[in-house]
Protein backbone atom coordinates (compact mmCIF):
# COMPACT_ATOMS: atom_id res chain seq x y z
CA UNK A 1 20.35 -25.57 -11.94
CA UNK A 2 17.60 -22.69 -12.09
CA UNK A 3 16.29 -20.59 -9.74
CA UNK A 4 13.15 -22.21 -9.08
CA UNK A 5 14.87 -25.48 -8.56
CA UNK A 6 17.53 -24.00 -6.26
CA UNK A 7 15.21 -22.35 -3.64
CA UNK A 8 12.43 -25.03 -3.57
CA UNK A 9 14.09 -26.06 -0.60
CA UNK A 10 15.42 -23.35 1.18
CA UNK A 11 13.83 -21.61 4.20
CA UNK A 12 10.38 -19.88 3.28
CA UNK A 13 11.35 -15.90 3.68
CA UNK A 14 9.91 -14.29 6.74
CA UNK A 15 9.40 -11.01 6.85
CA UNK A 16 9.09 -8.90 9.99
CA UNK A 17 7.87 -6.12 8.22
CA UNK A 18 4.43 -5.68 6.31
CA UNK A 19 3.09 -3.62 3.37
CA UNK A 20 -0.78 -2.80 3.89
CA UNK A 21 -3.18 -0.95 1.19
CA UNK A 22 -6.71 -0.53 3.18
CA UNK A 23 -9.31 0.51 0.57
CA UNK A 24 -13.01 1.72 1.51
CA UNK A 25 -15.41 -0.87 1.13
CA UNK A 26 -18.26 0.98 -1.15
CA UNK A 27 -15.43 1.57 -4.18
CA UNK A 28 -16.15 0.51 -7.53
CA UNK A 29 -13.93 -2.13 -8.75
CA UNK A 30 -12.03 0.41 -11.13
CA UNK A 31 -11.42 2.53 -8.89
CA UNK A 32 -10.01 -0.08 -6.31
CA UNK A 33 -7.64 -1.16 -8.82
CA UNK A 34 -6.26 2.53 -9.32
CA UNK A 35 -6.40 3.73 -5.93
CA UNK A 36 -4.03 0.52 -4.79
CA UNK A 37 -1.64 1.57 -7.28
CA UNK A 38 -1.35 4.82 -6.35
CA UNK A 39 -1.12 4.47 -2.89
CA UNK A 40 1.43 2.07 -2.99
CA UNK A 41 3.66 3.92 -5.55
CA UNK A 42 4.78 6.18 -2.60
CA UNK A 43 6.45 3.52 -0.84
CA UNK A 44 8.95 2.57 -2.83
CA UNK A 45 10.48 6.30 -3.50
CA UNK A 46 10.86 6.68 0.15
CA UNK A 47 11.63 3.03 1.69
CA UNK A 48 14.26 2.11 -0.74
CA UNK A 49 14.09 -1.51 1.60
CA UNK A 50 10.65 -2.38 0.31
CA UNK A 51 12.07 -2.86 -3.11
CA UNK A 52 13.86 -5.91 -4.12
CA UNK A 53 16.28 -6.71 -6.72
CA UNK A 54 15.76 -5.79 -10.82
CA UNK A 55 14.42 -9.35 -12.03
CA UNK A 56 15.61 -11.15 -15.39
CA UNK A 57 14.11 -13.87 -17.53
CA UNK A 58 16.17 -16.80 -19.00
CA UNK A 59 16.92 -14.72 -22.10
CA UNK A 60 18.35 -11.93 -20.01
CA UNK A 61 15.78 -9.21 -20.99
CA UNK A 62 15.72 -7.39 -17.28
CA UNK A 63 12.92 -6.17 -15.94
CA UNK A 64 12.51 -3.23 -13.07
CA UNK A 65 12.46 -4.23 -9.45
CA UNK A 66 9.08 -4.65 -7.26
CA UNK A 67 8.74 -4.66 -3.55
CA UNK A 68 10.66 -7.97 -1.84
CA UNK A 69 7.51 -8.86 -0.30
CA UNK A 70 3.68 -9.30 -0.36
CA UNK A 71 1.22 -6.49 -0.27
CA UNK A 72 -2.03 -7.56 1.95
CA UNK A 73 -5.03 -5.71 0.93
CA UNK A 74 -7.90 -5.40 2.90
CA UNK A 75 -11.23 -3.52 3.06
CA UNK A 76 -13.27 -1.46 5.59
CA UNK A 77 -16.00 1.06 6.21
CA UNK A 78 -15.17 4.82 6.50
CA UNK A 79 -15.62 4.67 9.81
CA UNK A 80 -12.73 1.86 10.10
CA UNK A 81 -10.42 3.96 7.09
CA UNK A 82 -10.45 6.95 9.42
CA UNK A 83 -9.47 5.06 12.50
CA UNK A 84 -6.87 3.07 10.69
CA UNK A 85 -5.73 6.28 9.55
CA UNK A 86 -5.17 8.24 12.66
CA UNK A 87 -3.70 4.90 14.11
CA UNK A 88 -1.00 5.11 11.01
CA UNK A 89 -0.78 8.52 12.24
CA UNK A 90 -0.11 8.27 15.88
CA UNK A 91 2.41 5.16 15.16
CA UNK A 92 4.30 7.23 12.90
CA UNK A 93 4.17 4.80 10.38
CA UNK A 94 5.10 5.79 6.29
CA UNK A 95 1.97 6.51 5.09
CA UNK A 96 -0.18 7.41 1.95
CA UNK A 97 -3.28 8.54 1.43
CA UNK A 98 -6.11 8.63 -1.61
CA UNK A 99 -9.43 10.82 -1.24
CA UNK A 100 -12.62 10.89 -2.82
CA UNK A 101 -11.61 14.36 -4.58
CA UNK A 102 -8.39 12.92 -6.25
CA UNK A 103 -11.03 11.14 -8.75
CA UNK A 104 -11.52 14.56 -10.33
CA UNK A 105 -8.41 15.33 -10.74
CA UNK A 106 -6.57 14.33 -13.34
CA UNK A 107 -2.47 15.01 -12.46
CA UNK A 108 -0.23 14.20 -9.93
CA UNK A 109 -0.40 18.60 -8.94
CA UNK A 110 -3.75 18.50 -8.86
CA UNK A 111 -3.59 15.62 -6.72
CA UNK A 112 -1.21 17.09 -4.01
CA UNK A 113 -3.80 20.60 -4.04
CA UNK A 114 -6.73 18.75 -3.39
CA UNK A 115 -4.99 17.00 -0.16
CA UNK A 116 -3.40 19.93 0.69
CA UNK A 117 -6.52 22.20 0.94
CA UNK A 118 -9.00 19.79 3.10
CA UNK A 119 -7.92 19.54 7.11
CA UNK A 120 -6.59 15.80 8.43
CA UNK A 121 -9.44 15.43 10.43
CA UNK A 122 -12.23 15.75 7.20
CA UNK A 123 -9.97 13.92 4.69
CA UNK A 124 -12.62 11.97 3.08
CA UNK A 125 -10.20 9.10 2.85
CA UNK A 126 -10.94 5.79 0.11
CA UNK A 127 -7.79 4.55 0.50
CA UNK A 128 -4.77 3.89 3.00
CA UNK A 129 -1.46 2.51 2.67
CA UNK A 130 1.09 1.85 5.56
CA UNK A 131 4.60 0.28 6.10
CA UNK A 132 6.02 -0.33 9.55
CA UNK A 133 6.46 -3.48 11.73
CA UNK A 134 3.85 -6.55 11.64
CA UNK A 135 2.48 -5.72 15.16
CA UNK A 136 1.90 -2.04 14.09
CA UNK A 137 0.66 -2.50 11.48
CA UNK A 138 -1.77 -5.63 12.25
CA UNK A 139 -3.34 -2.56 14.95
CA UNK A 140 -3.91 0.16 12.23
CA UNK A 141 -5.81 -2.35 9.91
CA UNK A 142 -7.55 -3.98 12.90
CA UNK A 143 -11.13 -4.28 12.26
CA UNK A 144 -10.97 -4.46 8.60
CA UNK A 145 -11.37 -7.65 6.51
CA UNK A 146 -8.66 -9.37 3.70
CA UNK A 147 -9.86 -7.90 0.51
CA UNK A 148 -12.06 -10.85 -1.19
């Protein structure tokens, strides 16, 4: 029997835990595209739990694991990325971060300087991911919208 066939009728998986990527809403599509990815490349390396099992097709060529579960995205204002942000922040929730300046960079050090050298309070944030409990992080996206 295959694996489709064995868990079409098995419980759905819940998961009490959610992945969230919050971009800003004025981003071009491009750039929402890359931003998502890098924010949520973080969360693997340090969550080992997010990530699932290596996957396999019927011909046994194996592929490389993905996260076990569903990353929402949403969008907001600045206004709402920089609230969601310091509500990450005050939860303690595994976070990452993408600013305006990391568009001119072009490296994963140059990336790490530009954070480094601008103050939490004026990040000029386009982009948020967070990990943490559903009811946590439900509050640090509240007030943004699904991305359409």
């Amino acid at each position: 029997m295959n694996t489709i066939t064995e868990t079409a009728g098995a419980e759905p998986i819940r998961f009490d835990t959610k992945i969230a990527v919050l971009l800003r809403a004025d981003l071009e599509p491009w750039q929402r595209l890359n931003v998502t990815s890098f924010l949520v490349s973080g969360l693997g390396t340090q969550i080992p739990e997010v990530i699932g099992a290596p996957y396999e097709d019927a011909d046994g060529v194996p592929y490389l694991p993905m996260f076990r579960q569903p990353v929402l995205v949403f969008e907001a204002t600045k206004e709402t990325l920089t609230t969601a942000h310091t509500r990450a922040l005050s939860r303690s929730l595994p976070r990452s971060v993408f600013t305006s300046d990391l568009f001119a960079t072009g490296n994963d050090r140059d990336n790490r300087a530009a954070v480094r050298a601008v103050p939490t309070a004026e990040l000029d944030l386009v982009g948020l991911a967070v990990y943490g409990p559903k009811n946590a992080v439900d509050k640090v996206v509240k007030g943004a919208r699904m991305h359409p």
